[in-house]
C-alpha atoms as a PDB file:
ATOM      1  CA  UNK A   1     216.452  88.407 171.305  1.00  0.00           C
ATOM      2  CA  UNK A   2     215.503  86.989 174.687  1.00  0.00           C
ATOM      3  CA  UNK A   3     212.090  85.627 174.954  1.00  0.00           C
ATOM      4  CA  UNK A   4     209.703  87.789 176.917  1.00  0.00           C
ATOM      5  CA  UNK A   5     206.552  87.337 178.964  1.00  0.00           C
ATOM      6  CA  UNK A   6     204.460  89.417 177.382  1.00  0.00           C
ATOM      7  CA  UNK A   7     200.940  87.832 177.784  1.00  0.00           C
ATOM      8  CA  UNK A   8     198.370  85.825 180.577  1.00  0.00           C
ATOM      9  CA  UNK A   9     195.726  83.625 178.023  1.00  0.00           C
ATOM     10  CA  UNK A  10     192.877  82.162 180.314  1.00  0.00           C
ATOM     11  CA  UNK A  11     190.321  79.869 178.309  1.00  0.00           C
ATOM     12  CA  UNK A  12     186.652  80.674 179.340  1.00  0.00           C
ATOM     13  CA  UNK A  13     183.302  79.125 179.218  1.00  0.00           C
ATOM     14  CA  UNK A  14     181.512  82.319 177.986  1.00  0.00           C
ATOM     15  CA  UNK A  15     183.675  85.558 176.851  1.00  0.00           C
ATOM     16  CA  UNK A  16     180.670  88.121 177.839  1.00  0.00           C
ATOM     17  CA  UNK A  17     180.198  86.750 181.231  1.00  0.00           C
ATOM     18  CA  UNK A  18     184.405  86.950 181.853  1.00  0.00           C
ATOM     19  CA  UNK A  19     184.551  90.627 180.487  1.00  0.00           C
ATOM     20  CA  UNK A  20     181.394  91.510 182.923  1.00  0.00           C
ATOM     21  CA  UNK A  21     183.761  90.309 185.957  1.00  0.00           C
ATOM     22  CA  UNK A  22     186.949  91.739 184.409  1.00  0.00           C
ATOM     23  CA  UNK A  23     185.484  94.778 184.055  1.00  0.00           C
ATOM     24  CA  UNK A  24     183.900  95.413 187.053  1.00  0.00           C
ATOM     25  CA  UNK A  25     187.817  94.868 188.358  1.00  0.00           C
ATOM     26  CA  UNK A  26     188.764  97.880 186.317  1.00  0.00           C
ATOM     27  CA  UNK A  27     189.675  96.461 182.715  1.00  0.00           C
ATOM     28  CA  UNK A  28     189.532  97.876 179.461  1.00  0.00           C
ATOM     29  CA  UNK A  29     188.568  95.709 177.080  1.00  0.00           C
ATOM     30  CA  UNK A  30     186.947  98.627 174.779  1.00  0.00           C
ATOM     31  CA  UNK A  31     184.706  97.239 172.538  1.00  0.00           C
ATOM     32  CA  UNK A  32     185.892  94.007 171.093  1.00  0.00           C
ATOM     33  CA  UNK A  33     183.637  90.847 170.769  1.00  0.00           C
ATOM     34  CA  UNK A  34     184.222  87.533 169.324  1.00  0.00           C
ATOM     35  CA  UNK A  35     185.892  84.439 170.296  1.00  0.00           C
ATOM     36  CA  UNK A  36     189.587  85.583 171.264  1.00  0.00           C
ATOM     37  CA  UNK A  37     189.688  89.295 173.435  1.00  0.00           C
ATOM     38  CA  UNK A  38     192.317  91.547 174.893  1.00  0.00           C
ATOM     39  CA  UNK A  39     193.383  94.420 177.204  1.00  0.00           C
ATOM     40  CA  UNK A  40     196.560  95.805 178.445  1.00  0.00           C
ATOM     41  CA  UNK A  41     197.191  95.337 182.033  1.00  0.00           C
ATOM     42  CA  UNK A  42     199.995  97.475 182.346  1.00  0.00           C
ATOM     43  CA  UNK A  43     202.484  98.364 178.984  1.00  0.00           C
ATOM     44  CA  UNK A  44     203.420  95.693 177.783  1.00  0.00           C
ATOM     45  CA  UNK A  45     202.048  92.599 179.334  1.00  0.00           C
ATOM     46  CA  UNK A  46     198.030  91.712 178.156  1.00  0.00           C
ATOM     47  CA  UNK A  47     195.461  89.160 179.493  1.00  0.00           C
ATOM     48  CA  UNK A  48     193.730  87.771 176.271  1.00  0.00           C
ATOM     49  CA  UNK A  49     190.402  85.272 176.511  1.00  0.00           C
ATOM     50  CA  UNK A  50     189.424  82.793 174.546  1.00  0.00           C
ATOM     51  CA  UNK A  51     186.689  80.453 174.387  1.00  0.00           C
ATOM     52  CA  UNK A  52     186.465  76.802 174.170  1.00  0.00           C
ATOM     53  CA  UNK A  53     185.694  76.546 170.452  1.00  0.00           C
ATOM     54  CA  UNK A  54     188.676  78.764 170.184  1.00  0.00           C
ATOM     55  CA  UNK A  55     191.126  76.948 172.312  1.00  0.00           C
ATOM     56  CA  UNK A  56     190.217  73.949 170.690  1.00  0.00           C
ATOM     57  CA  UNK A  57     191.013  75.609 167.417  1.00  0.00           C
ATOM     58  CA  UNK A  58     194.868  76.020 168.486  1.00  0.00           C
ATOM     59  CA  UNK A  59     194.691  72.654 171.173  1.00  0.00           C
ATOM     60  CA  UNK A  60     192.458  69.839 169.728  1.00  0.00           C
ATOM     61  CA  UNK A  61     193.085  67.813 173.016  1.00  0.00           C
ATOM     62  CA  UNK A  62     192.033  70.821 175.092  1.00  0.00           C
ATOM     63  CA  UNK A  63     189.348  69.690 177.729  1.00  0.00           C
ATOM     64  CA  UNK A  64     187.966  72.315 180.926  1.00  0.00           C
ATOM     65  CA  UNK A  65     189.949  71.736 183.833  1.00  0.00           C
ATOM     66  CA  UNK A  66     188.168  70.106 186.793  1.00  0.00           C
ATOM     67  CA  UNK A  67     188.947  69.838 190.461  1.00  0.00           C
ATOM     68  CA  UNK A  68     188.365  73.498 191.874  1.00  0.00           C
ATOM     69  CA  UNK A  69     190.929  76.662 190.891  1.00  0.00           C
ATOM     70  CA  UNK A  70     193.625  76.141 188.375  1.00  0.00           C
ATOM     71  CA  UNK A  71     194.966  80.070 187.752  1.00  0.00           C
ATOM     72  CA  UNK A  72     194.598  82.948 190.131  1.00  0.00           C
ATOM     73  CA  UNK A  73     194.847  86.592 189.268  1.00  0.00           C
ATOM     74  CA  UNK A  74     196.011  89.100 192.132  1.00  0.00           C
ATOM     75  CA  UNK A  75     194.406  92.717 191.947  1.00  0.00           C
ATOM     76  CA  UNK A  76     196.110  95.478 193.944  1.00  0.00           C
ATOM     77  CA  UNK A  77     193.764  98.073 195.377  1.00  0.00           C
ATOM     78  CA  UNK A  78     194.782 101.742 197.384  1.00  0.00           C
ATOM     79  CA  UNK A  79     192.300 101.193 200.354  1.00  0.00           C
ATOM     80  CA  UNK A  80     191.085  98.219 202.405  1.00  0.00           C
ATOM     81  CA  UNK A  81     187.364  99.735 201.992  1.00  0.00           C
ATOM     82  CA  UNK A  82     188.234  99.534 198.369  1.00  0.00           C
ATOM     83  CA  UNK A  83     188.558  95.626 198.601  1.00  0.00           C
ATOM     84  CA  UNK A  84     185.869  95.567 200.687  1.00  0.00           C
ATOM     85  CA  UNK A  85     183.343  97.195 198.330  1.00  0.00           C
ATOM     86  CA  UNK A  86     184.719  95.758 195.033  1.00  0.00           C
ATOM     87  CA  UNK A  87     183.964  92.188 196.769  1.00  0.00           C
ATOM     88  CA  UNK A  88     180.422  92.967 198.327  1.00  0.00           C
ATOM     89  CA  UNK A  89     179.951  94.217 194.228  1.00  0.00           C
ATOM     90  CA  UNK A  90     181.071  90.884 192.557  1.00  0.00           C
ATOM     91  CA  UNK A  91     178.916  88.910 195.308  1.00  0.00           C
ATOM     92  CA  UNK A  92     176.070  91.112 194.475  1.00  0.00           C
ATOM     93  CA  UNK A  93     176.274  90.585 190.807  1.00  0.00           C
ATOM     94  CA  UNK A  94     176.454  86.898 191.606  1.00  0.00           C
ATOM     95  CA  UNK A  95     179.701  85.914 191.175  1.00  0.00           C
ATOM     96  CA  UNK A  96     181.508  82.802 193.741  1.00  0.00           C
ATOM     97  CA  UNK A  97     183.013  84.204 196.622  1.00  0.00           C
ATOM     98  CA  UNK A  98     186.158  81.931 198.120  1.00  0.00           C
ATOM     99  CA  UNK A  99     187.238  83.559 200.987  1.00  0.00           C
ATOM    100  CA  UNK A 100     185.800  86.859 202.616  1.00  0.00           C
ATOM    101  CA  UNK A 101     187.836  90.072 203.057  1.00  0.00           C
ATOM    102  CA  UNK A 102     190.018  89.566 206.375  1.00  0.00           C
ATOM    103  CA  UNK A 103     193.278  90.985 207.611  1.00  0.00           C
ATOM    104  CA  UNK A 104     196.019  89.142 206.883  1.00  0.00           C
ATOM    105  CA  UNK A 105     199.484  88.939 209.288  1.00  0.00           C
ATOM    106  CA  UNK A 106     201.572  90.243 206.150  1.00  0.00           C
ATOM    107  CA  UNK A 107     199.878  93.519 206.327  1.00  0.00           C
ATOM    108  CA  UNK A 108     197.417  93.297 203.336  1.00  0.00           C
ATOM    109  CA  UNK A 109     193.765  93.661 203.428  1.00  0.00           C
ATOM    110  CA  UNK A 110     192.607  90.833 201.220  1.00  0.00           C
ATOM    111  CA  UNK A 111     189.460  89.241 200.205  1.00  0.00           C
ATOM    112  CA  UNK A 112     189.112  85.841 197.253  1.00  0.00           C
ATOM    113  CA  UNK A 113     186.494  85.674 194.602  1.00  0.00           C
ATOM    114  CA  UNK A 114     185.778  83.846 191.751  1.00  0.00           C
ATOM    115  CA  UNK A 115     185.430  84.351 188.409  1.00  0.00           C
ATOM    116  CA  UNK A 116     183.281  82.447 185.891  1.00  0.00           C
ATOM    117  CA  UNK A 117     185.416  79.869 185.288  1.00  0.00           C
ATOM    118  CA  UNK A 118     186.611  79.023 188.876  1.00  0.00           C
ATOM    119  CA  UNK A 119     189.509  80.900 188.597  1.00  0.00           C
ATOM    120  CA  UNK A 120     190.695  82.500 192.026  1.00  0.00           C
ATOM    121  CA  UNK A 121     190.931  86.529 191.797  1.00  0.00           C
ATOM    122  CA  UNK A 122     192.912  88.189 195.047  1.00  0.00           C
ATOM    123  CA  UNK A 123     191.700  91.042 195.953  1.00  0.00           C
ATOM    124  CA  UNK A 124     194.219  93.129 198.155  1.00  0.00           C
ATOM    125  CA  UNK A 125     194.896  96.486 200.042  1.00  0.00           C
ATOM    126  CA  UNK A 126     197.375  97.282 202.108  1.00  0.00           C
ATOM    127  CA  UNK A 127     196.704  97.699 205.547  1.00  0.00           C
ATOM    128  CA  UNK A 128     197.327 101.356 207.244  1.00  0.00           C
ATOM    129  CA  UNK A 129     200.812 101.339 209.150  1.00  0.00           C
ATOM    130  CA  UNK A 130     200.640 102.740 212.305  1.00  0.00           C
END
């Protein structure tokens, strides 16, 4: 059998605080709690968190990166207004904003927050043709 991508693991400094944001982007991470969490992202292919103590538990040497954004997630919206609200949101709730919504030459609506960890999250729309 060919190996598969089948998963996106992101270590995080506190799991409640990471579901908050992820939800508030549309995931379903139903009711699980502890120290290792997952949801589908579309069939097939999951984003799982774990915290430190539990990424130590499978990477003794495992230390937080440092030095500003190491990962970035890309979240694909129907409207520009829709990236625009979902952004104003996350700043609201007091999560780091990196770049504000503006429209970019490729044709997307598109707008860069942060989550708790200092992980970039794209938000993007694309713009009306016409």
């Amino acid at each position: 059998m060919k190996p598969q991508a089948n998963a996106l693991a992101l270590f995080v400094s506190d799991i409640t605080t990471s579901v908050d944001f992820y939800r508030r982007l549309g995931l379903d991470f139903g009711d699980a709690t502890g120290p290792h969490i997952e949801c589908e992202l579309i069939p097939g292919f999951k984003l799982m968190l774990d915290d430190a103590t539990n990424a130590k538990s499978f990477y003794p040497d495992w230390t937080k990166p440092s030095g500003g954004a190491h990962t970035a997630l890309a979240f694909q919206f129907g409207t520009p207004s829709e990236v625009d609200a979902t952004y104003r949101e996350l700043m609201d709730a007091g999560f780091g904003g990196a770049h504000e919504p503006f429209d970019a030459p490729w044709g997307h609506r598109i707008a860069t927050v942060r989550d708790p960890d200092g992980n970039n999250v794209d938000l993007y729309a694309q713009l009306s043709r016409g």
